[in-house]
Every structure is written in C-alpha cells, then in structure tokens.
N, C-alpha and C. Protein backbone atom coordinates (compact mmCIF):
# COMPACT_ATOMS: atom_id res chain seq x y z
N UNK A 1 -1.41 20.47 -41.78
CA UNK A 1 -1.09 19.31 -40.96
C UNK A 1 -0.27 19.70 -39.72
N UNK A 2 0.74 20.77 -39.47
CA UNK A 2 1.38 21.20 -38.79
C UNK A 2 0.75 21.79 -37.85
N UNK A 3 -0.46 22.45 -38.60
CA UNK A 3 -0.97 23.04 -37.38
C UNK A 3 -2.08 22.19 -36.64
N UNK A 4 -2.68 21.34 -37.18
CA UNK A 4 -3.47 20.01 -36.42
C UNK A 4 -2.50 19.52 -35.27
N UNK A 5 -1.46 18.83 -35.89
CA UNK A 5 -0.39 18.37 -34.74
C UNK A 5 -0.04 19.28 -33.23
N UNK A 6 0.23 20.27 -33.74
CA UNK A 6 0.48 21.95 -33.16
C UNK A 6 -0.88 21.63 -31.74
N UNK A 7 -2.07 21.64 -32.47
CA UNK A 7 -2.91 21.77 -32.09
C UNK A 7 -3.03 20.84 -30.61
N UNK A 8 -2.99 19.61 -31.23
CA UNK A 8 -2.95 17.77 -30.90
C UNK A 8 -1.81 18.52 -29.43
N UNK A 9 -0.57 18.51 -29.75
CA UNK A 9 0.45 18.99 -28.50
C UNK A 9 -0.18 19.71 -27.46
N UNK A 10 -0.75 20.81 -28.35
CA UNK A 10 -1.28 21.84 -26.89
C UNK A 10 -2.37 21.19 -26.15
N UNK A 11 -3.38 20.93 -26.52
CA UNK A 11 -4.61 20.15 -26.38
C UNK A 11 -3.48 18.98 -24.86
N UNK A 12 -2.71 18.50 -25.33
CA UNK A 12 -2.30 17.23 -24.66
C UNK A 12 -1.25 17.79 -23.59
N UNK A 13 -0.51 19.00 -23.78
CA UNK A 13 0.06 19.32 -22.94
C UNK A 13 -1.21 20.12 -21.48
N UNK A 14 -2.39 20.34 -22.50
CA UNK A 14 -3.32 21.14 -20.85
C UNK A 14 -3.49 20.33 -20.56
N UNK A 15 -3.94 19.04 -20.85
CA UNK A 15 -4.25 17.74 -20.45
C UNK A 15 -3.57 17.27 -19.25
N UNK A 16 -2.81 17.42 -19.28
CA UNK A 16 -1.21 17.19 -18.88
C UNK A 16 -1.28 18.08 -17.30
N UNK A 17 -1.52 19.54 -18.13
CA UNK A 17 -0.64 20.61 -16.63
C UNK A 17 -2.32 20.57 -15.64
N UNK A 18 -3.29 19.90 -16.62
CA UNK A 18 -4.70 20.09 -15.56
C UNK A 18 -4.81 19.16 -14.60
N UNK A 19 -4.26 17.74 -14.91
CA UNK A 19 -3.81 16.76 -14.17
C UNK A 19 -3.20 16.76 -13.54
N UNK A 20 -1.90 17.83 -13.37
CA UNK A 20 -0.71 17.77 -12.49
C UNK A 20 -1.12 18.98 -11.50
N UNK A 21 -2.41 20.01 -12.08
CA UNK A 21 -2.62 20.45 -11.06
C UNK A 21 -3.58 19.96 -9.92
N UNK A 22 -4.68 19.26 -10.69
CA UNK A 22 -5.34 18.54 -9.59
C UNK A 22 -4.71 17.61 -9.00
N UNK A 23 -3.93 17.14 -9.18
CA UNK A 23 -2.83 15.66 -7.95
C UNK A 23 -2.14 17.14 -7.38
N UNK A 24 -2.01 18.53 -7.44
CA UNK A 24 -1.35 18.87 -6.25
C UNK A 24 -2.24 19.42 -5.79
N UNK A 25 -3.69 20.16 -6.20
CA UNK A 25 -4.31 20.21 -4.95
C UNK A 25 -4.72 19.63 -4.39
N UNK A 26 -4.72 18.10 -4.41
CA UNK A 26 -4.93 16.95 -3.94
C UNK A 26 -4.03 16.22 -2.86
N UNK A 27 -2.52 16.74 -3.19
CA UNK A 27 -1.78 16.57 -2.04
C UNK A 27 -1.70 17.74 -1.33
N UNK A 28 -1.78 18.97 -1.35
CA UNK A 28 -2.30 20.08 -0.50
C UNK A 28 -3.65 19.70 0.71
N UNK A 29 -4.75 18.72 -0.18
CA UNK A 29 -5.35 18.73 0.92
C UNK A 29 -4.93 17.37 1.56
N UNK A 30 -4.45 16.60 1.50
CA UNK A 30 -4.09 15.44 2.21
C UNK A 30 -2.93 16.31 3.03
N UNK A 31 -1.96 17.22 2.73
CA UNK A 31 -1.21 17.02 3.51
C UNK A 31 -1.72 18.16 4.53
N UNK A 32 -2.53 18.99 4.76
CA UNK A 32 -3.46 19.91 5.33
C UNK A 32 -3.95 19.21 6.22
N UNK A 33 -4.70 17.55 6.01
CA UNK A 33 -5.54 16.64 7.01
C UNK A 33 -4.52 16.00 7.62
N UNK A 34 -3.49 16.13 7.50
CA UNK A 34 -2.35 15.59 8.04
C UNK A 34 -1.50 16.24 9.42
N UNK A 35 -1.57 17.61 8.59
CA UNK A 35 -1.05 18.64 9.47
C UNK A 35 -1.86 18.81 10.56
N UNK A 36 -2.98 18.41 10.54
CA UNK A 36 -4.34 18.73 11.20
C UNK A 36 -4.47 17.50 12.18
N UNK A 37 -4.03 16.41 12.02
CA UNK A 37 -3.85 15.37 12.67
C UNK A 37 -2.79 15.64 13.71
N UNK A 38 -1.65 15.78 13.30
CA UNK A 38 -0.73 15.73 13.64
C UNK A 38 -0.75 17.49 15.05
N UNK A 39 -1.19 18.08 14.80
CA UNK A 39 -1.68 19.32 15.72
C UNK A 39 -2.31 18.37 16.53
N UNK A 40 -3.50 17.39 16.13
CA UNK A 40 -4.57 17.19 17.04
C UNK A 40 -3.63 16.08 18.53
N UNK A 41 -2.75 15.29 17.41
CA UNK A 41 -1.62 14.75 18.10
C UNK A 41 -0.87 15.70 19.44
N UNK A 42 -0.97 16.27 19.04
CA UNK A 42 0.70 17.55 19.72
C UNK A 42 -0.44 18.03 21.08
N UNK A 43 -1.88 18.35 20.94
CA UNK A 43 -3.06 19.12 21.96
C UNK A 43 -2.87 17.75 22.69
N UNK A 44 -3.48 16.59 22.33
CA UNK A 44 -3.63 15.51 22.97
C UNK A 44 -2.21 15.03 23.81
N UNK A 45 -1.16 15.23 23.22
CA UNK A 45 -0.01 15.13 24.07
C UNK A 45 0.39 16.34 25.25
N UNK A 46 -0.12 17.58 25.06
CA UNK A 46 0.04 18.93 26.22
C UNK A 46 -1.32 18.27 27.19
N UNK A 47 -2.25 17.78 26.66
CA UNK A 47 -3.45 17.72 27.91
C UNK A 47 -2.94 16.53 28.66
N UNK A 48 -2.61 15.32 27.62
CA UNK A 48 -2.25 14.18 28.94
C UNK A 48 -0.81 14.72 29.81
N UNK A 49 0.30 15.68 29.29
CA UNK A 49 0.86 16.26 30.04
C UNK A 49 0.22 16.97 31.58
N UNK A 50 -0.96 18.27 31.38
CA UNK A 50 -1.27 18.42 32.29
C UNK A 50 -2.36 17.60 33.31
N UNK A 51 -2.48 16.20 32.76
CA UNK A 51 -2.79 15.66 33.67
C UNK A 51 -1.98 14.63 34.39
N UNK A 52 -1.01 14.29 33.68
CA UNK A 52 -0.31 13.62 34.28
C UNK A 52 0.42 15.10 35.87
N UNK A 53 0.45 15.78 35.35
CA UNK A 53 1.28 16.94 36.36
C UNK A 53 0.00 17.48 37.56
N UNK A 54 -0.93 17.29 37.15
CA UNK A 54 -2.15 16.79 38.16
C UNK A 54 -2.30 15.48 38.86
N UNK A 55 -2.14 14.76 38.36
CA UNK A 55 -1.92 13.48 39.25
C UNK A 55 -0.69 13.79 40.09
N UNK A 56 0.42 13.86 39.47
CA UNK A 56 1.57 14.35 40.44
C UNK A 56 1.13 14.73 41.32
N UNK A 57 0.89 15.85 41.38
CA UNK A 57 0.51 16.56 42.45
C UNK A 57 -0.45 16.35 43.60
N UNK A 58 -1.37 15.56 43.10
CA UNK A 58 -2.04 14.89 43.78
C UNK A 58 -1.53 13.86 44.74
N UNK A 59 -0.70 13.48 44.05
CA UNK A 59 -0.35 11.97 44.69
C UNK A 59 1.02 12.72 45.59
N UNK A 60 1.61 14.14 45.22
CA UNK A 60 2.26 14.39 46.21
C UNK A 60 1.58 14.99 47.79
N UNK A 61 0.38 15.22 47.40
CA UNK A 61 -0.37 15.77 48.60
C UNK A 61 -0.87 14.68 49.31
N UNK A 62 -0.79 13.58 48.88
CA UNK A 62 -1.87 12.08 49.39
C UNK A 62 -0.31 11.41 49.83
N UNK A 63 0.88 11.52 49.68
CA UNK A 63 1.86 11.11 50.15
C UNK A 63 2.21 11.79 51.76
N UNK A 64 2.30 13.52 51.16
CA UNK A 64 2.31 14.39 52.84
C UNK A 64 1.55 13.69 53.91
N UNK A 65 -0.23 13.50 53.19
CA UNK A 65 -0.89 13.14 54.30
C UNK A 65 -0.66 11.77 55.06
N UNK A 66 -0.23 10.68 54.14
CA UNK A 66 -0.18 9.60 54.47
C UNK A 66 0.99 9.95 55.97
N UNK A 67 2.25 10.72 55.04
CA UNK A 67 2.99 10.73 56.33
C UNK A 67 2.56 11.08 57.30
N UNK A 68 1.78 11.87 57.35
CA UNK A 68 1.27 12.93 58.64
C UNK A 68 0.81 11.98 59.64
N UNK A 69 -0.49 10.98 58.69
CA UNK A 69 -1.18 9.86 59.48
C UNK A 69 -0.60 8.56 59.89
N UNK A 70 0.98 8.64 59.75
CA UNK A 70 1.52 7.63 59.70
C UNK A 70 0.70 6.23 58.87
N UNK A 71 0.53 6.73 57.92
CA UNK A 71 -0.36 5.73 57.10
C UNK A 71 0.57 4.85 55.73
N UNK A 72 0.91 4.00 55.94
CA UNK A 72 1.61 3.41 54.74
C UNK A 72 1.50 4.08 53.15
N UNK A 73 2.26 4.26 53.10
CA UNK A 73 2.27 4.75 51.49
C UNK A 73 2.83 3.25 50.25
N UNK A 74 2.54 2.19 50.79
CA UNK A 74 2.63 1.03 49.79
C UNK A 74 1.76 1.42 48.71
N UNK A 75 0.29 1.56 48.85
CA UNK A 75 -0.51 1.57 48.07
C UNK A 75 -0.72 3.23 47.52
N UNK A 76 -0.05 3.96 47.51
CA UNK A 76 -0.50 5.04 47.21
C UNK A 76 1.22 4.81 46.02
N UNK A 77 2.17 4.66 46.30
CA UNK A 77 3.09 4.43 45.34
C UNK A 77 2.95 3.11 44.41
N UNK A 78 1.86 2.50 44.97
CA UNK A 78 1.82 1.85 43.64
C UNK A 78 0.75 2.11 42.77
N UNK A 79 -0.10 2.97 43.01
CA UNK A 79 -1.19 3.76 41.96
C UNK A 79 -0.42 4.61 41.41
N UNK A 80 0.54 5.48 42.02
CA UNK A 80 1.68 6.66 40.99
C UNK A 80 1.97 5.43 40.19
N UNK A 81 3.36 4.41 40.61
CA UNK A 81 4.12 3.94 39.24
C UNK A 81 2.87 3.71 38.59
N UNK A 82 1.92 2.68 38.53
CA UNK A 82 0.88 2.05 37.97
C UNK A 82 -0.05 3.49 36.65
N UNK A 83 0.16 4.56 37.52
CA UNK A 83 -0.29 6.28 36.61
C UNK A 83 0.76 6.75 36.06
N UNK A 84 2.24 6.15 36.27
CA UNK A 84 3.51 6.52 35.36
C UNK A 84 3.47 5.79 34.31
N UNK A 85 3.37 4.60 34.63
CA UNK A 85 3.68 2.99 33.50
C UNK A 85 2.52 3.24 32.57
N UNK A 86 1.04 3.96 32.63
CA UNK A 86 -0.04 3.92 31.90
C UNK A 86 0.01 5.54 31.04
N UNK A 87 0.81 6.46 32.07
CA UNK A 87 1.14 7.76 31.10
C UNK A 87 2.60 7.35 30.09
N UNK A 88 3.23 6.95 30.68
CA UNK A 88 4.32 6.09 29.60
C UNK A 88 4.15 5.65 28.15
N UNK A 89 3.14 4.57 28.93
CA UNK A 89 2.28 3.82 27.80
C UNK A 89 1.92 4.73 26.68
N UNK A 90 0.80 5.85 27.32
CA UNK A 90 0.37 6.41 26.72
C UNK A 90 0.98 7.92 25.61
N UNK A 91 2.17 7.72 26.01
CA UNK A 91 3.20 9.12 25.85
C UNK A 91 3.99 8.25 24.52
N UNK A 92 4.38 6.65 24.45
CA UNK A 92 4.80 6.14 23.26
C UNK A 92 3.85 5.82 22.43
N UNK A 93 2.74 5.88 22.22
CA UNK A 93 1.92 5.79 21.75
C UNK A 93 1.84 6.65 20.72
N UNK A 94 1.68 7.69 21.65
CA UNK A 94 1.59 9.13 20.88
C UNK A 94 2.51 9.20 19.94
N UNK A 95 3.93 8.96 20.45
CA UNK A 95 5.35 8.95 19.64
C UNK A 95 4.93 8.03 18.35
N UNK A 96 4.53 6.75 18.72
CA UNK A 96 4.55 6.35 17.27
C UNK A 96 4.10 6.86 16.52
N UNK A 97 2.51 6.93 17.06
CA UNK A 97 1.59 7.36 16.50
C UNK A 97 1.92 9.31 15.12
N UNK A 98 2.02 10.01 16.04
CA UNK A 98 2.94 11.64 15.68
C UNK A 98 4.00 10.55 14.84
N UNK A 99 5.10 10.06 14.85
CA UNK A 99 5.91 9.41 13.88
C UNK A 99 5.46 8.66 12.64
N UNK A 100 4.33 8.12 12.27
CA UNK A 100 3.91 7.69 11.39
C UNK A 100 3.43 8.62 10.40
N UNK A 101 2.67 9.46 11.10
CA UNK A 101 2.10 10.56 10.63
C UNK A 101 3.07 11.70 10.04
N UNK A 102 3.90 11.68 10.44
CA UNK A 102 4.84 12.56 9.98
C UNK A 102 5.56 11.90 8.62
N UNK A 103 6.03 10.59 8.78
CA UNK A 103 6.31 9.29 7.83
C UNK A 103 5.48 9.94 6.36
N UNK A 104 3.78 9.30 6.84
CA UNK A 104 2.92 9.91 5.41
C UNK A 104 3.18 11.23 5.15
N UNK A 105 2.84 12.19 6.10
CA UNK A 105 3.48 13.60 5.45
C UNK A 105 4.43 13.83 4.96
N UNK A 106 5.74 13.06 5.02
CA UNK A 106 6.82 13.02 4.32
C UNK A 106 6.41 12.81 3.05
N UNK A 107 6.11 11.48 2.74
CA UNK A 107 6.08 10.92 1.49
C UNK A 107 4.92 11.91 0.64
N UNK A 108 3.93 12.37 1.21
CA UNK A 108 3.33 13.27 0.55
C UNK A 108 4.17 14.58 -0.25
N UNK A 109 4.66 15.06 0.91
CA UNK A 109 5.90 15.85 0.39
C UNK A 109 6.62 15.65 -0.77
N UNK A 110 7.35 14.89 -0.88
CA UNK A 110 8.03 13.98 -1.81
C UNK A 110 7.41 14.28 -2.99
C-alpha cells in the first residue's frame, strides 16, 4: 500500500513539475513577443526621430530661403509647430504605448 501511495505522489508530483514547466515556457514565449514588441517600439521611435530631424532641417533651409526672398515665414512656421504638435503627438503615443508594454512584461515577470 505504501508503495501504491509512493507511487500515486510521484506520478502527481511530474504532473505537477510538467505543468509548471509548460506555463514557463509559455511565459518565455510571451515575454520574448513582448520583448520583440517593445524593440519594434524603440526602431519606430529612432525612425520618427530621424525624421522629425529631417523635417528640421528642412524647414531650416525653407526658413533661410524665405529670408533671402523676403518672403513671409507665417506659413512655413506654422507647418513646423503643426510637424512639432503631430511628432509630439506621436512621440506620447509611443510613451504610452512602450509603457504598457513594459506594464505586461512586468507582470509576466512576476
């Protein structure tokens, strides 16, 4: 009888460690698609960087000229703020966005 029981334990303890290993390679790969997100986050935040630093630049060369042509620069500073306020936009976005994500990767962690 001791050794049935014996038996019954082990039987229930693999039961046990086979389950606890599949829920962690299970959070291995969630937190892998996560990490993977969160990279894809970080590329997408360096490219709208170098475009925002392209527009800059742009709009600093379309400013020179305006001066040159004595040409009003009303409308050329209000397409920059209007390309600041929409990279802004787009820069908290990201923040939440990268912050949430990090949020679930936490709790995955956990």
């Amino acid at each position: 009888r001791e050794a049935v029981e014996a038996a019954l334990r082990a039987e229930k303890a693999e039961r046990h460690a086979e389950q606890a290993r599949r829920q962690n390679s299970e959070q291995r790969v969630a937190n892998r698609a996560l990490t993977a997100r969160i990279a894809s986050l970080e590329q997408r935040d360096r490219d709208a960087e170098r475009r925002y630093a392209a527009l800059a630049k742009r709009y600093a060369a379309k400013e020179a000229e305006a001066t040159r042509l004595a040409v009003t620069t009303t409308e050329l500073r209000a397409a920059e703020a209007a390309a600041r306020a929409d990279a802004e936009r787009q820069a908290q976005l990201r923040v939440d966005e990268r912050a949430a994500l990090e949020a679930e990767l936490g709790a995955f962690r956990e």
